[in-house]
C-alpha atoms as a PDB file:
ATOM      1  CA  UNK A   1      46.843 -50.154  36.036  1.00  0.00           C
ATOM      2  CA  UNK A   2      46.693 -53.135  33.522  1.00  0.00           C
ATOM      3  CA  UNK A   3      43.476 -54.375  34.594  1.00  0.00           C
ATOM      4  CA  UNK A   4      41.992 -50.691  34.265  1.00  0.00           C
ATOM      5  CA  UNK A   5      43.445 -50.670  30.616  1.00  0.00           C
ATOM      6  CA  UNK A   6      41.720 -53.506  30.064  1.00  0.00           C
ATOM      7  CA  UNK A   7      38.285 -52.121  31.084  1.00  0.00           C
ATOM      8  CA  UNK A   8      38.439 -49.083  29.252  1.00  0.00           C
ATOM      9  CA  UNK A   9      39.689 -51.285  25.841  1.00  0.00           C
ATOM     10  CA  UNK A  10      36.387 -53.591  26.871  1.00  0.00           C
ATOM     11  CA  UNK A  11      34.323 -50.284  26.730  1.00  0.00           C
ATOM     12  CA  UNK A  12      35.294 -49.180  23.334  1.00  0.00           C
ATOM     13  CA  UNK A  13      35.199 -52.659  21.614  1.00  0.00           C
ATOM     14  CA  UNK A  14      31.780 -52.728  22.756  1.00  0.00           C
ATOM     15  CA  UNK A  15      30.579 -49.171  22.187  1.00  0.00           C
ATOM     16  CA  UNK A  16      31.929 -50.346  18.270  1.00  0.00           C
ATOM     17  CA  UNK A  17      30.829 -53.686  18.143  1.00  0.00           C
ATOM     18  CA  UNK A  18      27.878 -53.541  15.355  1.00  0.00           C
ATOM     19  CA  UNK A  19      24.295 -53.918  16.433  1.00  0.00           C
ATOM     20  CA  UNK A  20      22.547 -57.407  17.184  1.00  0.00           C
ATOM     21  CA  UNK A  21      20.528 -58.237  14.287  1.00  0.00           C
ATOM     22  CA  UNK A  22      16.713 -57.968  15.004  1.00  0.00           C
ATOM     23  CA  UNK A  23      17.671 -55.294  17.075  1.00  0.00           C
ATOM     24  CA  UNK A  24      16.282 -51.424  16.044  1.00  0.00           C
ATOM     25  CA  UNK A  25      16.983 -48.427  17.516  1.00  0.00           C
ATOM     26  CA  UNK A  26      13.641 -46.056  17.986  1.00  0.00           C
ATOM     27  CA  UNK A  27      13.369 -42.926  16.052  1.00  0.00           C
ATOM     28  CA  UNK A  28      12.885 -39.663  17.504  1.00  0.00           C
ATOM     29  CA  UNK A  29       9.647 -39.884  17.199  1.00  0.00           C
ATOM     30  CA  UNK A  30       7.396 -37.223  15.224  1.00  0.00           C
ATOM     31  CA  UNK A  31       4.577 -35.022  16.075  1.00  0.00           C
ATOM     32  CA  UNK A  32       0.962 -35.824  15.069  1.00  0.00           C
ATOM     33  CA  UNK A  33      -1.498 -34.283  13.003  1.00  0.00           C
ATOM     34  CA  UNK A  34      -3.934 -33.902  15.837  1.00  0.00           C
ATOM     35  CA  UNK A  35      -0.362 -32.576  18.130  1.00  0.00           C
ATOM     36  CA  UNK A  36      -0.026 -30.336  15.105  1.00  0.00           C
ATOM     37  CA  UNK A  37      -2.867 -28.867  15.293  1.00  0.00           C
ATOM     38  CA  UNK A  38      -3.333 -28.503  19.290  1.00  0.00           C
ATOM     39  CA  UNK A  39      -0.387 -26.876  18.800  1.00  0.00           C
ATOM     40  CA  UNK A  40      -1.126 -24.264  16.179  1.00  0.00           C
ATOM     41  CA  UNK A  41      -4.798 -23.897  17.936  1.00  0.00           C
ATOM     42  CA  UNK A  42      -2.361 -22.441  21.122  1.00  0.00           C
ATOM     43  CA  UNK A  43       0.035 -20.591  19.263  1.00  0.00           C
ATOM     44  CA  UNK A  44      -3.448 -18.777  17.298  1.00  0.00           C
ATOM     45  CA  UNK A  45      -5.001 -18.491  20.857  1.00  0.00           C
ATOM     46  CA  UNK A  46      -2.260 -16.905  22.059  1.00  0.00           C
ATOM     47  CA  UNK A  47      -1.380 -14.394  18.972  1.00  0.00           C
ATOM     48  CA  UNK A  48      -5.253 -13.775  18.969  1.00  0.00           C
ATOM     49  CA  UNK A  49      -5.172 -12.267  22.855  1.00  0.00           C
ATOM     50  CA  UNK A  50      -1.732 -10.461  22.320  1.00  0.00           C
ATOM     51  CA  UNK A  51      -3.845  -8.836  18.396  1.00  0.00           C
ATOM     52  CA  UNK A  52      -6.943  -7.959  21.014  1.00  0.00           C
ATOM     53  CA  UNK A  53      -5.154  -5.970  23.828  1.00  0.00           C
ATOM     54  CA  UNK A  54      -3.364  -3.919  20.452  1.00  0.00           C
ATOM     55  CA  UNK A  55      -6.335  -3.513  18.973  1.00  0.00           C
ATOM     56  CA  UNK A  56      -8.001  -2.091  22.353  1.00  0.00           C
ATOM     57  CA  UNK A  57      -5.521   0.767  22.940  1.00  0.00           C
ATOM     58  CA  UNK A  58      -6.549   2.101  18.872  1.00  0.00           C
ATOM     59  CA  UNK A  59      -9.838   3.997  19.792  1.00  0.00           C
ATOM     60  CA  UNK A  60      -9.227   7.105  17.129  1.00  0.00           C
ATOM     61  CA  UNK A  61     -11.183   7.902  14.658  1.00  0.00           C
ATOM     62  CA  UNK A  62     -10.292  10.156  11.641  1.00  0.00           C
ATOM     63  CA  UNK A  63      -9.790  11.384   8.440  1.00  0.00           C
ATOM     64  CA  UNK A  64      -6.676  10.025   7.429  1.00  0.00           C
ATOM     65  CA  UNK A  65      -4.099  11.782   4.685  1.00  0.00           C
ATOM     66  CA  UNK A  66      -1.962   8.918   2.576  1.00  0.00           C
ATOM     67  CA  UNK A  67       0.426   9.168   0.262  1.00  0.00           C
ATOM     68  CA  UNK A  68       1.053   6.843  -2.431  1.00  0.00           C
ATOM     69  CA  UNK A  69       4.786   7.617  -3.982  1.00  0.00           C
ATOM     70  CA  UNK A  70       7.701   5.503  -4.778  1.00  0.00           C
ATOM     71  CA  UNK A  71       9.155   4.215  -8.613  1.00  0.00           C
ATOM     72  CA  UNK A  72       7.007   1.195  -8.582  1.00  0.00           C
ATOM     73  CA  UNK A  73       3.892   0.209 -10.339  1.00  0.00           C
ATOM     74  CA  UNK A  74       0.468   0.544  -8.250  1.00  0.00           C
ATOM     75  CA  UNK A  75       0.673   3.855  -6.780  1.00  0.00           C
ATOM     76  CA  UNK A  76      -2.774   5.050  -8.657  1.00  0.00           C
ATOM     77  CA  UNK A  77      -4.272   1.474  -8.858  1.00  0.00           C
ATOM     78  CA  UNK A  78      -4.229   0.825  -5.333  1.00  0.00           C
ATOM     79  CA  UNK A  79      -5.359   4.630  -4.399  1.00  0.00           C
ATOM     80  CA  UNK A  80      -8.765   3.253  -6.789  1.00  0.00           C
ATOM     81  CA  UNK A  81      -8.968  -0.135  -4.978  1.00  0.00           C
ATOM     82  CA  UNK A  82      -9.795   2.365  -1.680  1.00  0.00           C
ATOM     83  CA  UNK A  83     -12.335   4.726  -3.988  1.00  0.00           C
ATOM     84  CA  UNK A  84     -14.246   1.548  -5.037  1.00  0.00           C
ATOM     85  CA  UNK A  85     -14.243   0.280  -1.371  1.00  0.00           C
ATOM     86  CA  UNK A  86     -15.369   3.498  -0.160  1.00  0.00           C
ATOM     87  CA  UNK A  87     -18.086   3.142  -2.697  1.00  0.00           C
ATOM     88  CA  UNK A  88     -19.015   0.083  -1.489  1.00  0.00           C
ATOM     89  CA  UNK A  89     -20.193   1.275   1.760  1.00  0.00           C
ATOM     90  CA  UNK A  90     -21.538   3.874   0.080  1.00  0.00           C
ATOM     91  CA  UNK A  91     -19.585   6.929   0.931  1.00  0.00           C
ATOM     92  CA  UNK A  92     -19.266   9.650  -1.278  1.00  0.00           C
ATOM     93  CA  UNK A  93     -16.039   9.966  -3.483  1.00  0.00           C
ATOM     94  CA  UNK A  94     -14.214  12.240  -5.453  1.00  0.00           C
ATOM     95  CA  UNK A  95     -11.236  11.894  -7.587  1.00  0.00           C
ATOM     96  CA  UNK A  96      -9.104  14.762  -9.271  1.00  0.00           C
ATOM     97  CA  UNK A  97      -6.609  13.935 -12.076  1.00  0.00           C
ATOM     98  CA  UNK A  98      -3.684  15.906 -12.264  1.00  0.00           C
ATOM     99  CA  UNK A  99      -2.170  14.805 -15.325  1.00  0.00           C
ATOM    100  CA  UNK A 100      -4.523  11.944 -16.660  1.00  0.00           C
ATOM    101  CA  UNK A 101      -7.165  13.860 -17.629  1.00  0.00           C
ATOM    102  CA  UNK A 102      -7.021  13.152 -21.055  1.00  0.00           C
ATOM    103  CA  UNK A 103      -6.201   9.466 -21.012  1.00  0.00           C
ATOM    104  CA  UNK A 104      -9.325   7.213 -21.192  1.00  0.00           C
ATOM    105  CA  UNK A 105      -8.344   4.670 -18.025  1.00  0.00           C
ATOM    106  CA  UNK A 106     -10.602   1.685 -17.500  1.00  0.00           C
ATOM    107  CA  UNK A 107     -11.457   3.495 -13.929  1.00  0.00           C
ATOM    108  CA  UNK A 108     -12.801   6.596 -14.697  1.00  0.00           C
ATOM    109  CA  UNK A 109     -14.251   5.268 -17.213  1.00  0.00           C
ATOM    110  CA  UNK A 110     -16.104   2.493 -14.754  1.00  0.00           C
ATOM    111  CA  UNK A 111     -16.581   5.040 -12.491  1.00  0.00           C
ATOM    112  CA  UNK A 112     -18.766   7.379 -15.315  1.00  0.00           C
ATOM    113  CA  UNK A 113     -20.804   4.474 -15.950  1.00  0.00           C
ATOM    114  CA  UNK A 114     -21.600   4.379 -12.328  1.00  0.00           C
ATOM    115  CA  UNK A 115     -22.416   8.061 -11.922  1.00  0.00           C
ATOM    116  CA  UNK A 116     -25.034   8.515  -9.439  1.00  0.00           C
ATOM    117  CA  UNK A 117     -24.621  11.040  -6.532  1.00  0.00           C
ATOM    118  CA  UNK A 118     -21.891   9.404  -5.222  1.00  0.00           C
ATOM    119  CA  UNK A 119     -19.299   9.880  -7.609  1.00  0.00           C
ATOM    120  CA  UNK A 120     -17.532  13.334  -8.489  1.00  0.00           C
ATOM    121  CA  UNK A 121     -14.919  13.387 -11.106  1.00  0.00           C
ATOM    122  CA  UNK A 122     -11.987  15.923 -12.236  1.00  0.00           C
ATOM    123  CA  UNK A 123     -10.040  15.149 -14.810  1.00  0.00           C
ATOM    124  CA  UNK A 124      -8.007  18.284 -15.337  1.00  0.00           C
ATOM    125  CA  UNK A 125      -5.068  17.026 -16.401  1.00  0.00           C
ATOM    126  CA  UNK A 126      -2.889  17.016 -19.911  1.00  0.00           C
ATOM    127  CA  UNK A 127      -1.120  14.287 -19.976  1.00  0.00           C
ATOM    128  CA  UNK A 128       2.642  14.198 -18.796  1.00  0.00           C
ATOM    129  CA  UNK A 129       4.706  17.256 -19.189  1.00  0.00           C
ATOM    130  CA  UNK A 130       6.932  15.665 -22.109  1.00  0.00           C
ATOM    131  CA  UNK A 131       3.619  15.504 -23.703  1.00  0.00           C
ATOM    132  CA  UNK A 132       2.017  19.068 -23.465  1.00  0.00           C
ATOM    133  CA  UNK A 133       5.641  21.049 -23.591  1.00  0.00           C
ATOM    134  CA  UNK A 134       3.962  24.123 -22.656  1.00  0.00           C
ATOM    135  CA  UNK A 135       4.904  24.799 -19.285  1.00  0.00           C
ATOM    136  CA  UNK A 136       2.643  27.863 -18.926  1.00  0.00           C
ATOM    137  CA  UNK A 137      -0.418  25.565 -19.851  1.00  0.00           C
ATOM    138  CA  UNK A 138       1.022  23.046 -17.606  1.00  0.00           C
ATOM    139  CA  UNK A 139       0.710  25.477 -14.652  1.00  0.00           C
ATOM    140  CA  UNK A 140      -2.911  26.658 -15.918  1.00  0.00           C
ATOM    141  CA  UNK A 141      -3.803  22.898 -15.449  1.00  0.00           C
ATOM    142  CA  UNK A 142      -2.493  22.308 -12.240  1.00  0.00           C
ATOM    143  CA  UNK A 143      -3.986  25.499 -11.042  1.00  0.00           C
ATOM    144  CA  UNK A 144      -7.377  24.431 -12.288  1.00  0.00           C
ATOM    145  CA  UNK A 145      -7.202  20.760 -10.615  1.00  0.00           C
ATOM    146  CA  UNK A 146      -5.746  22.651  -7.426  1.00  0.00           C
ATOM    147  CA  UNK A 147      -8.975  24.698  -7.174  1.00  0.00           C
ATOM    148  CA  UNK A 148     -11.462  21.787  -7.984  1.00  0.00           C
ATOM    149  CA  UNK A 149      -9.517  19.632  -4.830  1.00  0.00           C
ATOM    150  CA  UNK A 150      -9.873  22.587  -2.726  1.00  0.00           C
ATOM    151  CA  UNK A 151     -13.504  23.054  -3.273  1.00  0.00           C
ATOM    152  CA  UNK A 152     -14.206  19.472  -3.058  1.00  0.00           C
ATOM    153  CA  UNK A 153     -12.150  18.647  -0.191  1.00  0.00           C
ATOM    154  CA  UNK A 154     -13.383  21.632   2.200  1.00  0.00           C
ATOM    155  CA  UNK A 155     -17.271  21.264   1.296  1.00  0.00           C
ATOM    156  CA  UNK A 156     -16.863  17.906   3.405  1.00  0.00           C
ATOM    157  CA  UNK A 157     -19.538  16.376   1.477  1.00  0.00           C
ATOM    158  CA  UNK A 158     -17.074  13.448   0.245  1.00  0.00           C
ATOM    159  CA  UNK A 159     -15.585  11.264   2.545  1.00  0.00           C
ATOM    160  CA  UNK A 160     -12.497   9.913   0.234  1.00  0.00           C
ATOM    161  CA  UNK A 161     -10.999  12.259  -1.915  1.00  0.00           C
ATOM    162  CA  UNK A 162      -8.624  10.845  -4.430  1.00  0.00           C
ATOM    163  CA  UNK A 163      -5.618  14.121  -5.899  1.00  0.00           C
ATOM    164  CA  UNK A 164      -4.247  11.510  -8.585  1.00  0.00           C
ATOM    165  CA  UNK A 165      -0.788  12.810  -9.905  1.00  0.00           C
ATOM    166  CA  UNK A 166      -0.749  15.562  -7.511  1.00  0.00           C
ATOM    167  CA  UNK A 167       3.007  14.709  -6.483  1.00  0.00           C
ATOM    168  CA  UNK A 168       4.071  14.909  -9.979  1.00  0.00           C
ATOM    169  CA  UNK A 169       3.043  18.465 -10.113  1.00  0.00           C
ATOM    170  CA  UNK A 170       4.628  19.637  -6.837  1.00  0.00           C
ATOM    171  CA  UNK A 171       8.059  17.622  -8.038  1.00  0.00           C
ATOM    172  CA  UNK A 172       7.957  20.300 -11.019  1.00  0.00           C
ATOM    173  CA  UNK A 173       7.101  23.184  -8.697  1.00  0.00           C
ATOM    174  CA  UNK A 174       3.798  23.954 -10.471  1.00  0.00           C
ATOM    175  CA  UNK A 175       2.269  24.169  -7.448  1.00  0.00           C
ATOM    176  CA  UNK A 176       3.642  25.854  -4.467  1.00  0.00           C
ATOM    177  CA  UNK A 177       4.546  22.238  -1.852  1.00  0.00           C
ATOM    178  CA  UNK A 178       4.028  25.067   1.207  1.00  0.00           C
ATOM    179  CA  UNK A 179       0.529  25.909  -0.033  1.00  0.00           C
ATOM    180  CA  UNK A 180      -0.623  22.917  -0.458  1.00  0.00           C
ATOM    181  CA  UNK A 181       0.276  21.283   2.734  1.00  0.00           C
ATOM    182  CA  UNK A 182      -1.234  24.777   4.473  1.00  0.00           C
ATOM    183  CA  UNK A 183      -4.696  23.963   3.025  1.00  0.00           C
ATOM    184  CA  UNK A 184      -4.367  20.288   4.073  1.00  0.00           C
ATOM    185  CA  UNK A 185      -3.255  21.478   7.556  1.00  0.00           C
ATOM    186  CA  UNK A 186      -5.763  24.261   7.957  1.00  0.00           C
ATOM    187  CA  UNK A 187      -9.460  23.037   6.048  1.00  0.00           C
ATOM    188  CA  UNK A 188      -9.544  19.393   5.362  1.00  0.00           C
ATOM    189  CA  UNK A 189     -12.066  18.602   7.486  1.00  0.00           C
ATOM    190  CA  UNK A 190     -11.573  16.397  10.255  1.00  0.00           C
ATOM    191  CA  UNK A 191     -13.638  13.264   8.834  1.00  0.00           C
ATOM    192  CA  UNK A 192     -12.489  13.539   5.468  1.00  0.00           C
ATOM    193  CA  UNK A 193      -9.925  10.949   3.893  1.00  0.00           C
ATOM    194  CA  UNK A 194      -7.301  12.600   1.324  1.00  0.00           C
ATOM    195  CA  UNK A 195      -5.302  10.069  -0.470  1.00  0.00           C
ATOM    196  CA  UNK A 196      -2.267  11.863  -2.857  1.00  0.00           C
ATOM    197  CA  UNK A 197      -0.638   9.517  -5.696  1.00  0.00           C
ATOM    198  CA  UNK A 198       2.532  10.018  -8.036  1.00  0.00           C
ATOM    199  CA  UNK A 199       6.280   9.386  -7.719  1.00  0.00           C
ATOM    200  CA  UNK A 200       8.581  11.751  -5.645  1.00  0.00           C
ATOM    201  CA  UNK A 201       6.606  12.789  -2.838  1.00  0.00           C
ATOM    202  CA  UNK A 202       7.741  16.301  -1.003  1.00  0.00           C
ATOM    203  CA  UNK A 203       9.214  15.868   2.243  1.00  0.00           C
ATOM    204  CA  UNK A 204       7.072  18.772   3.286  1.00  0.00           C
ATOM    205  CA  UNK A 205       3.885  16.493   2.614  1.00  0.00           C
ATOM    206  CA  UNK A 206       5.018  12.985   3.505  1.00  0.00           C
ATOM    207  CA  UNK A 207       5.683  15.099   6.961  1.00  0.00           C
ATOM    208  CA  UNK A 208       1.956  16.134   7.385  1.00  0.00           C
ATOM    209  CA  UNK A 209       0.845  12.181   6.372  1.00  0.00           C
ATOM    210  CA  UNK A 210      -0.554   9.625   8.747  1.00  0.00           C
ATOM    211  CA  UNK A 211       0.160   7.076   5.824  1.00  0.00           C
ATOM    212  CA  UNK A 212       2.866   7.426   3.075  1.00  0.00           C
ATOM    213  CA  UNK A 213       3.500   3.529   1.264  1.00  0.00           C
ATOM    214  CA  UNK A 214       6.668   3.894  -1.296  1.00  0.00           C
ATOM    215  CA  UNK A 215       5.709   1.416  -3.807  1.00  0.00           C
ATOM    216  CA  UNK A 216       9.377  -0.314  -4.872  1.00  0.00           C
ATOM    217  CA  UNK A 217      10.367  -1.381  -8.293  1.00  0.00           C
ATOM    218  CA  UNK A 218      11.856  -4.593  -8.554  1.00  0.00           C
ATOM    219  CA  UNK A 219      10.961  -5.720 -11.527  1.00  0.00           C
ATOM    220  CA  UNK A 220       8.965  -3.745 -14.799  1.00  0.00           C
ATOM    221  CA  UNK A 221       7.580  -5.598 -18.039  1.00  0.00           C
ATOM    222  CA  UNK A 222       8.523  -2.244 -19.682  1.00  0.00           C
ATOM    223  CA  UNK A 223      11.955  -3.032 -19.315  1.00  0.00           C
ATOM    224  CA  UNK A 224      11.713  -6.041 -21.483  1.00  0.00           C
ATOM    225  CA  UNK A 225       9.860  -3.732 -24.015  1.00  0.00           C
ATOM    226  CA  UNK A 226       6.696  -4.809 -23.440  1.00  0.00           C
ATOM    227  CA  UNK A 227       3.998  -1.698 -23.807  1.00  0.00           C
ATOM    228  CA  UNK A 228       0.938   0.043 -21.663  1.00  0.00           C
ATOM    229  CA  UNK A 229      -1.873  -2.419 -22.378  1.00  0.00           C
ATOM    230  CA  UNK A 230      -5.110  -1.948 -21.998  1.00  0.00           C
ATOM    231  CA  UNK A 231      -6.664  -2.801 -18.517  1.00  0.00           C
ATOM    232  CA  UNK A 232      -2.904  -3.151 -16.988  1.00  0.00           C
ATOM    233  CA  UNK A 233      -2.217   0.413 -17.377  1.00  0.00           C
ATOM    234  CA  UNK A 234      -4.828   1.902 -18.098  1.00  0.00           C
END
């Protein structure tokens, strides 16, 4: 029993005793550049061949209806980023403003300057109901801008169609919700794309959508009293 005492004391003096000098232990030992990048290379190959069988089983094609809502900044400004890529393939376009008809925003305005055939523009709009405070002239308006979607939209002759604001109307019931989503059910036809913009999206439409994108606020310049500038804004 001693002399097995004895080893195990020998075994833990020399697991403790410090290292030799000259003596170094080797590293764990890191990867290289070119093992970095064999490995990404694999990883991409891989993620590449799992992205192609996805993208094989998507074989529809159609006219899509996307809603832009949410309390965050963008809604409008990314629904324009899509006109003026539409435009660049030359499709036709169309955009209706529900309630900036009267504001002079840089993209109407760069889209007047463009004109040509494949532009059509209706600004029906009065500005924000806090600003008109005339509800029946609020409903005349939205009536109007309802009528010039409806015609554009069902002629077919524009592939995009842009209803800016059209949310903020149905949120203050100047438009029936149910109508509208009939006529989007019923006579958009099938290759046209119908983007809708503006906070508080009906349940009724974001239903009917193949896209709806809730922009979030997180953070707003406005809060820190800072002011619609040009170009940001509008």
């Amino acid at each position: 029993m001693g002399g097995a005492l004895e080893h195990e004391t020998s075994m833990q003096t020399d697991a403790s005793e410090p290292q030799a000098e000259g003596e170094e232990q080797s590293p764990s030992r890191l990867p290289s550049e070119a093992e970095l990048d064999a490995r990404h290379a694999e990883k991409m190959r891989k993620k590449k061949e799992g992205r192609d069988r996805l993208n094989a089983t998507k074989t529809l094609e159609k006219g899509l209806l996307m809603v832009h809502t949410g309390a965050g900044k963008g809604k409008s400004t990314a629904a324009f980023g899509m006109i003026f890529r539409a435009l660049g393939h030359g499709l036709r376009v169309a955009v209706v403003q529900f309630v900036k008809g009267k504001w002079e925003t840089g993209e109407r305005s760069l889209l007047e300057r463009l004109g040509g055939e494949l532009i059509t523009i209706s600004a029906m709009g009065e500005g924000f109901t806090w600003e008109t405070q005339d509800r029946q002239r609020d409903l005349a308006a939205a009536r109007a801008a309802w009528e010039s979607a409806k015609q554009l939209i069902a002629s077919g002759e524009h592939r995009l169609v842009l209803l800016d604001e059209l949310n903020i109307v149905l949120r203050y019931d100047y438009l029936p919700v149910a109508e509208v989503v009939e006529f989007l059910r019923a006579h958009k036809p099938e290759h046209v794309h119908v983007i809708v913009t503006g906070r508080n999206a009906k349940p009724e439409l974001i239903e009917i959508a193949d896209l709806v994108t809730e922009m979030t606020l997180v953070k707003h310049h406005f809060q820190a009293g800072v002011k619609a500038q040009v170009g940001i804004e509008f």
